[in-house]
PDB file of N, CA and C in Angstrom:
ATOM      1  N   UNK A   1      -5.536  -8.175 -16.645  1.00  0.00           N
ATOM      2  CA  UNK A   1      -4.363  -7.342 -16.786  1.00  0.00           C
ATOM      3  C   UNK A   1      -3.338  -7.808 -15.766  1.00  0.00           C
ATOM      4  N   UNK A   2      -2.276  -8.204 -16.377  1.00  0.00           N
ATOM      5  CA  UNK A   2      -0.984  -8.470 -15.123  1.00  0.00           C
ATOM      6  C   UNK A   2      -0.042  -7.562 -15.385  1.00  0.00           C
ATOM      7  N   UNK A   3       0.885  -7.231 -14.311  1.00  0.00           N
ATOM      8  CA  UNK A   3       2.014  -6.592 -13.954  1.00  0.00           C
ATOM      9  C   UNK A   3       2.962  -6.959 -13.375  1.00  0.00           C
ATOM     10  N   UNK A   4       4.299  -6.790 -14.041  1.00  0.00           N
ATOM     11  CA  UNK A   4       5.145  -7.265 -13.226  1.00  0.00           C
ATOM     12  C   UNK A   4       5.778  -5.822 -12.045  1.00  0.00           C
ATOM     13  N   UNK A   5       5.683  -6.505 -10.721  1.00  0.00           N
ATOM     14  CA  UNK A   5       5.924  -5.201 -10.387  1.00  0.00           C
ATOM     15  C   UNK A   5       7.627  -5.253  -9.526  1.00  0.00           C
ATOM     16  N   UNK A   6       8.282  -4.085 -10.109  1.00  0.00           N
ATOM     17  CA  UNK A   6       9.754  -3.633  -9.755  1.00  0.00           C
ATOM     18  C   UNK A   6       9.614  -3.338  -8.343  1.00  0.00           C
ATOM     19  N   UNK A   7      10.491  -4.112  -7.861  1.00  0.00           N
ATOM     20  CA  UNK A   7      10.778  -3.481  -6.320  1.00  0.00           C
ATOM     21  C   UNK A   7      10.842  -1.413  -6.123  1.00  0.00           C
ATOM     22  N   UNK A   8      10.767  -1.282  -5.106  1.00  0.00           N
ATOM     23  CA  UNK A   8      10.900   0.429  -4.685  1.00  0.00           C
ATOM     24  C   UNK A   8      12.045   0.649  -3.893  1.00  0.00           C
ATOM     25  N   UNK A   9      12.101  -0.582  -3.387  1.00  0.00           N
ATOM     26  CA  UNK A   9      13.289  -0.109  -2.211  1.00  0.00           C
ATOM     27  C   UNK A   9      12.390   0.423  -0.848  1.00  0.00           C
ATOM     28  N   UNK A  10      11.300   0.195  -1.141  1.00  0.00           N
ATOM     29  CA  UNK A  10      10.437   0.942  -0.005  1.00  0.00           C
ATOM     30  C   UNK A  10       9.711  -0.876   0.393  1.00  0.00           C
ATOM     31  N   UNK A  11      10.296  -1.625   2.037  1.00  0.00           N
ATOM     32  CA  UNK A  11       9.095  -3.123   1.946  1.00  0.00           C
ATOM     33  C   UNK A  11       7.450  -2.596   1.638  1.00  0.00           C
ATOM     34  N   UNK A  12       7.024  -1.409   2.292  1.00  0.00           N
ATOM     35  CA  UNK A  12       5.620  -1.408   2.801  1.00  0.00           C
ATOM     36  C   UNK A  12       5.293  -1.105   1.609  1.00  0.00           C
ATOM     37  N   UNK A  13       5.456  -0.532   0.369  1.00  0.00           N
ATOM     38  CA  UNK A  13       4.889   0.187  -0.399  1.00  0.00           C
ATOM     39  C   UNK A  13       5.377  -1.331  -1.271  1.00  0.00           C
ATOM     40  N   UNK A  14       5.781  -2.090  -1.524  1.00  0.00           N
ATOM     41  CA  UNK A  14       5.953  -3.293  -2.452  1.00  0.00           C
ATOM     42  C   UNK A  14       4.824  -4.194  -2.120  1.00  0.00           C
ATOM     43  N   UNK A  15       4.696  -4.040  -0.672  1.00  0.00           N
ATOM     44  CA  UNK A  15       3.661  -4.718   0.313  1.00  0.00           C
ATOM     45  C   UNK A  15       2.365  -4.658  -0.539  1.00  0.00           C
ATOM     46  N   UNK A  16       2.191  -3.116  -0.542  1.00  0.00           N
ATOM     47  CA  UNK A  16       0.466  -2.354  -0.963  1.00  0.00           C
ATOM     48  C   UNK A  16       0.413  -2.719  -2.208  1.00  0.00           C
ATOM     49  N   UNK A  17       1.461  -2.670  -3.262  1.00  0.00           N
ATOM     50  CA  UNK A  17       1.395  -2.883  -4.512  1.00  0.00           C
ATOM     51  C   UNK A  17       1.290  -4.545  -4.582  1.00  0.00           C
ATOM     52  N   UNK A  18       1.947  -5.405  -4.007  1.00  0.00           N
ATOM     53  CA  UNK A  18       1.811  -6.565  -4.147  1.00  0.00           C
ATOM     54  C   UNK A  18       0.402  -7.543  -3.838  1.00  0.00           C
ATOM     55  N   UNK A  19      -0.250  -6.214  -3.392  1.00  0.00           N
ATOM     56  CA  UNK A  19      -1.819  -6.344  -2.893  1.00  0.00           C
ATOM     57  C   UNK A  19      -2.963  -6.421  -4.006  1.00  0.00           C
ATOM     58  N   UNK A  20      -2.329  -5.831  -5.182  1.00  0.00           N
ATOM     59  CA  UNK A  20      -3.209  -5.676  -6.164  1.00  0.00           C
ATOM     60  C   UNK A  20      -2.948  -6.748  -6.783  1.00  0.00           C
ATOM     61  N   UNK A  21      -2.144  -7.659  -6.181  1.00  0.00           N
ATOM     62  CA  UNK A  21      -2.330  -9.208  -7.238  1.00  0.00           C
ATOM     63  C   UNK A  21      -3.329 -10.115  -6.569  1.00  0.00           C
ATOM     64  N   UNK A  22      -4.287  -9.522  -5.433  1.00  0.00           N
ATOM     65  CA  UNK A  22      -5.047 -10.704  -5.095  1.00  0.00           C
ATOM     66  C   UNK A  22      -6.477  -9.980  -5.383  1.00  0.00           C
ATOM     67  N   UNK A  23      -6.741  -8.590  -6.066  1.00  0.00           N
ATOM     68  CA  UNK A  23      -7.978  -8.476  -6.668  1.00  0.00           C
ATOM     69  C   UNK A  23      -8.729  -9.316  -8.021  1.00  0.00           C
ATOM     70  N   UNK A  24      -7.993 -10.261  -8.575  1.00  0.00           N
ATOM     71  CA  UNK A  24      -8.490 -10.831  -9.659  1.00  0.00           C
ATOM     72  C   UNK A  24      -9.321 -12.499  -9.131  1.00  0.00           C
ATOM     73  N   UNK A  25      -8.924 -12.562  -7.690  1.00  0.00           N
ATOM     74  CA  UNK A  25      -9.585 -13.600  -6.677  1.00  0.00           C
ATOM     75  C   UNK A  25     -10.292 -13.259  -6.026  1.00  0.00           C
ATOM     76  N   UNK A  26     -10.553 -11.462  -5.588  1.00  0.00           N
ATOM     77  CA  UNK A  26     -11.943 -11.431  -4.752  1.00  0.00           C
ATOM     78  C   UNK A  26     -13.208 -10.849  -5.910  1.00  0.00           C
ATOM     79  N   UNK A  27     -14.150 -11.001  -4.931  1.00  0.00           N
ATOM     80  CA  UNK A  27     -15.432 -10.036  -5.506  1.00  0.00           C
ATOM     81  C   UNK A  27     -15.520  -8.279  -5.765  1.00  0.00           C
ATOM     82  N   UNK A  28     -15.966  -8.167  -6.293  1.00  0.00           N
ATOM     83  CA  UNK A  28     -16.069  -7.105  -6.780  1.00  0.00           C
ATOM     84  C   UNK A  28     -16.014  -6.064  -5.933  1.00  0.00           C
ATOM     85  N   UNK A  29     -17.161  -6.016  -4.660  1.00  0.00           N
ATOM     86  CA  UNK A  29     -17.208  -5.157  -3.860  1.00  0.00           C
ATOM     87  C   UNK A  29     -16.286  -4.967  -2.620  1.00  0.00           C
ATOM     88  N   UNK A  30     -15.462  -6.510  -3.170  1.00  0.00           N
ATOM     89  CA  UNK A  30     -13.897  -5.921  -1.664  1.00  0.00           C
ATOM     90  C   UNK A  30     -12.807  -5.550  -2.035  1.00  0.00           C
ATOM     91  N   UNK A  31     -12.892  -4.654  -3.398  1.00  0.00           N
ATOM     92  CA  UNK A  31     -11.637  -4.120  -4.447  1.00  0.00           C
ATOM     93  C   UNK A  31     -11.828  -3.341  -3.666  1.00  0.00           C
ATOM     94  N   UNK A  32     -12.387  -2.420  -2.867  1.00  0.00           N
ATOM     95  CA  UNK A  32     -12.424  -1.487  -2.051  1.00  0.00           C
ATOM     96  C   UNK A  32     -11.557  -1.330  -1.375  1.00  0.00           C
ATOM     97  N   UNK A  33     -11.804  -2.217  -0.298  1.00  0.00           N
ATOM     98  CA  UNK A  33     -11.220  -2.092   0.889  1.00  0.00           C
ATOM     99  C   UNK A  33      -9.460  -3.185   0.401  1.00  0.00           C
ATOM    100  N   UNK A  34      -9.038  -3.387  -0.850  1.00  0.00           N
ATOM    101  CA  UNK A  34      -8.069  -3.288  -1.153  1.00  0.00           C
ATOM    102  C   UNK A  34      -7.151  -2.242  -1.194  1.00  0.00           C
ATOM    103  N   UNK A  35      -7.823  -1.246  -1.988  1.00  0.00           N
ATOM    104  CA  UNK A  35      -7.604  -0.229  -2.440  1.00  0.00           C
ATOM    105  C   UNK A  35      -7.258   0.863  -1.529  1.00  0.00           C
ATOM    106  N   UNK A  36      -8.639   0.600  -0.566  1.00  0.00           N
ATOM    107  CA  UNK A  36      -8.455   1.522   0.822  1.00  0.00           C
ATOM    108  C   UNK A  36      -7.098   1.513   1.938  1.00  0.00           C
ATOM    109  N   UNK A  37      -6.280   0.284   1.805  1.00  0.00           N
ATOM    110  CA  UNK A  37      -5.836  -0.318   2.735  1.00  0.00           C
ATOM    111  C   UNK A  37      -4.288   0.330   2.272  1.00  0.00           C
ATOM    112  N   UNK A  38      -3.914  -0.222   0.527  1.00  0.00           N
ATOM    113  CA  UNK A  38      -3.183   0.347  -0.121  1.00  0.00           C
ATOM    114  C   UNK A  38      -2.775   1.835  -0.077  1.00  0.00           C
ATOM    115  N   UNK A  39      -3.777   2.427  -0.166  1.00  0.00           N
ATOM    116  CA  UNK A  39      -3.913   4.133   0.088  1.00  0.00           C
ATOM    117  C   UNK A  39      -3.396   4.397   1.028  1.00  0.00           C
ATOM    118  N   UNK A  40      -3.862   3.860   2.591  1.00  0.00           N
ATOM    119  CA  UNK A  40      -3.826   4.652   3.535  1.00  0.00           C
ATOM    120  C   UNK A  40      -1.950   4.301   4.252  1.00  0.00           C
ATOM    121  N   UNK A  41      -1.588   3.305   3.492  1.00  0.00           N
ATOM    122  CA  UNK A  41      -0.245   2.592   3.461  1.00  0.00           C
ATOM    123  C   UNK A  41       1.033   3.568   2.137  1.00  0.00           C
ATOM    124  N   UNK A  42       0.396   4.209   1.470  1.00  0.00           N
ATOM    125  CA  UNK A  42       1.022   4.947   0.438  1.00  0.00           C
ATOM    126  C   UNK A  42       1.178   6.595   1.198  1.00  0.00           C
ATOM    127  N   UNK A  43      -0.446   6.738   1.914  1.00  0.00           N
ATOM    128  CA  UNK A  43       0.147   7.800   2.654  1.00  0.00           C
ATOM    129  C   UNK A  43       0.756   8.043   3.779  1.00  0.00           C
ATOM    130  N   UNK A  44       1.016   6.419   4.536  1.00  0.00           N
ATOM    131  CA  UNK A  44       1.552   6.765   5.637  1.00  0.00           C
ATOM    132  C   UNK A  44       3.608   6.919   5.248  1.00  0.00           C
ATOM    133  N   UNK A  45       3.444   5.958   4.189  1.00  0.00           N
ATOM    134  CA  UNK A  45       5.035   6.436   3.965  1.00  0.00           C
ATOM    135  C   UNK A  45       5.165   7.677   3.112  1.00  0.00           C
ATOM    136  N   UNK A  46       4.515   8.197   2.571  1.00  0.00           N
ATOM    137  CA  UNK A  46       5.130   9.527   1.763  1.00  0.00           C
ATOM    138  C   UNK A  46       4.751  11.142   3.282  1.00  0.00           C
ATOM    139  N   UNK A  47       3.706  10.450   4.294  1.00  0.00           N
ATOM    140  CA  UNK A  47       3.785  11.563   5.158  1.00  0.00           C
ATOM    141  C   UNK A  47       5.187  11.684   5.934  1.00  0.00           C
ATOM    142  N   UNK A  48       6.028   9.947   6.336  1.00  0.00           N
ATOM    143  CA  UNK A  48       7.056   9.999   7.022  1.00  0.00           C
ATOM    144  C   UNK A  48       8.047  10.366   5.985  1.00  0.00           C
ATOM    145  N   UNK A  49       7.951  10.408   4.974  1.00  0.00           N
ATOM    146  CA  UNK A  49       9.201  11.310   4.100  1.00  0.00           C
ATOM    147  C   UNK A  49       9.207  12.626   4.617  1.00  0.00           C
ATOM    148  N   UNK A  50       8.124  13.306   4.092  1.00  0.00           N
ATOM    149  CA  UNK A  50       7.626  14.705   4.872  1.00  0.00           C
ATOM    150  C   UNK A  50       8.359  15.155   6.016  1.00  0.00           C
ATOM    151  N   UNK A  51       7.945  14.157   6.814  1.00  0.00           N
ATOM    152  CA  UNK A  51       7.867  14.871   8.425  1.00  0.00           C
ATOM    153  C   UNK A  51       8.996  13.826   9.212  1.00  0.00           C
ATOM    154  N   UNK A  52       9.361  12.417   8.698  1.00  0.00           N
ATOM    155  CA  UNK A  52      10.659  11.762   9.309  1.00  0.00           C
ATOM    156  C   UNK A  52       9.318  10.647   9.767  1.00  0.00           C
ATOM    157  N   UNK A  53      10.088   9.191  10.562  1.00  0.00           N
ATOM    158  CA  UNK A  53       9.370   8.387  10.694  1.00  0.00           C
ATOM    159  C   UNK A  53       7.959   8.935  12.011  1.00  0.00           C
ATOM    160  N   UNK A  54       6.873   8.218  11.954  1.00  0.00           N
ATOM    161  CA  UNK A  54       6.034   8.529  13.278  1.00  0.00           C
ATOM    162  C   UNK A  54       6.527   7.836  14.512  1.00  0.00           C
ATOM    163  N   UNK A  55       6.362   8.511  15.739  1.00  0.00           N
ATOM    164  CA  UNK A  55       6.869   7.640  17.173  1.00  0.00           C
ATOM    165  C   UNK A  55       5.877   6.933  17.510  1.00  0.00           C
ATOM    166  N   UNK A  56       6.256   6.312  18.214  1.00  0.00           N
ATOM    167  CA  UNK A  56       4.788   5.222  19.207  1.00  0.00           C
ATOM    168  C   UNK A  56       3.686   6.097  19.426  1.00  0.00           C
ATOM    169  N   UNK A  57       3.425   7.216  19.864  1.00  0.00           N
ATOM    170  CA  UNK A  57       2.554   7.755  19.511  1.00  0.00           C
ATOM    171  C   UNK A  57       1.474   8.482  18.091  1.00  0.00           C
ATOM    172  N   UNK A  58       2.302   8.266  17.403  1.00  0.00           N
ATOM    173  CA  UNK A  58       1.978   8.713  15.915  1.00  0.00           C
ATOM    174  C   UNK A  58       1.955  10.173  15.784  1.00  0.00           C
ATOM    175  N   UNK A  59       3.068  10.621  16.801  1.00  0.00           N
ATOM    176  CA  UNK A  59       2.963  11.724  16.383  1.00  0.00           C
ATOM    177  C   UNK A  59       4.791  12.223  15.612  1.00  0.00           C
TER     178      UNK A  59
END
């Protein structure tokens, strides 16, 4: 399955998505930690929508 994928206007989130073009080159069991990496990158920008960017501290 390919996709062409549309920019967001968002780099990091083109980043995560542009990530899913190198699962058809790994093994099976490191779609995971693709996936995982993607996620935790999808929620760090929709939390700074929320709440505004995080400071050096992450808070």
């Amino acid at each position: 399955m390919q996709h062409e994928n549309e920019e967001t206007g968002e780099a990091r989130v083109d980043q995560a998505i542009a990530g899913l073009g190198s699962l058809p080159g790994l093994p099976l069991d490191e779609h995971v930690a693709v996936f995982e990496d993607m996620h935790a990158t999808l929620r760090q920008v929709l939390s700074e929508l929320d709440s505004g960017p995080a400071d050096a501290a992450g808070r």
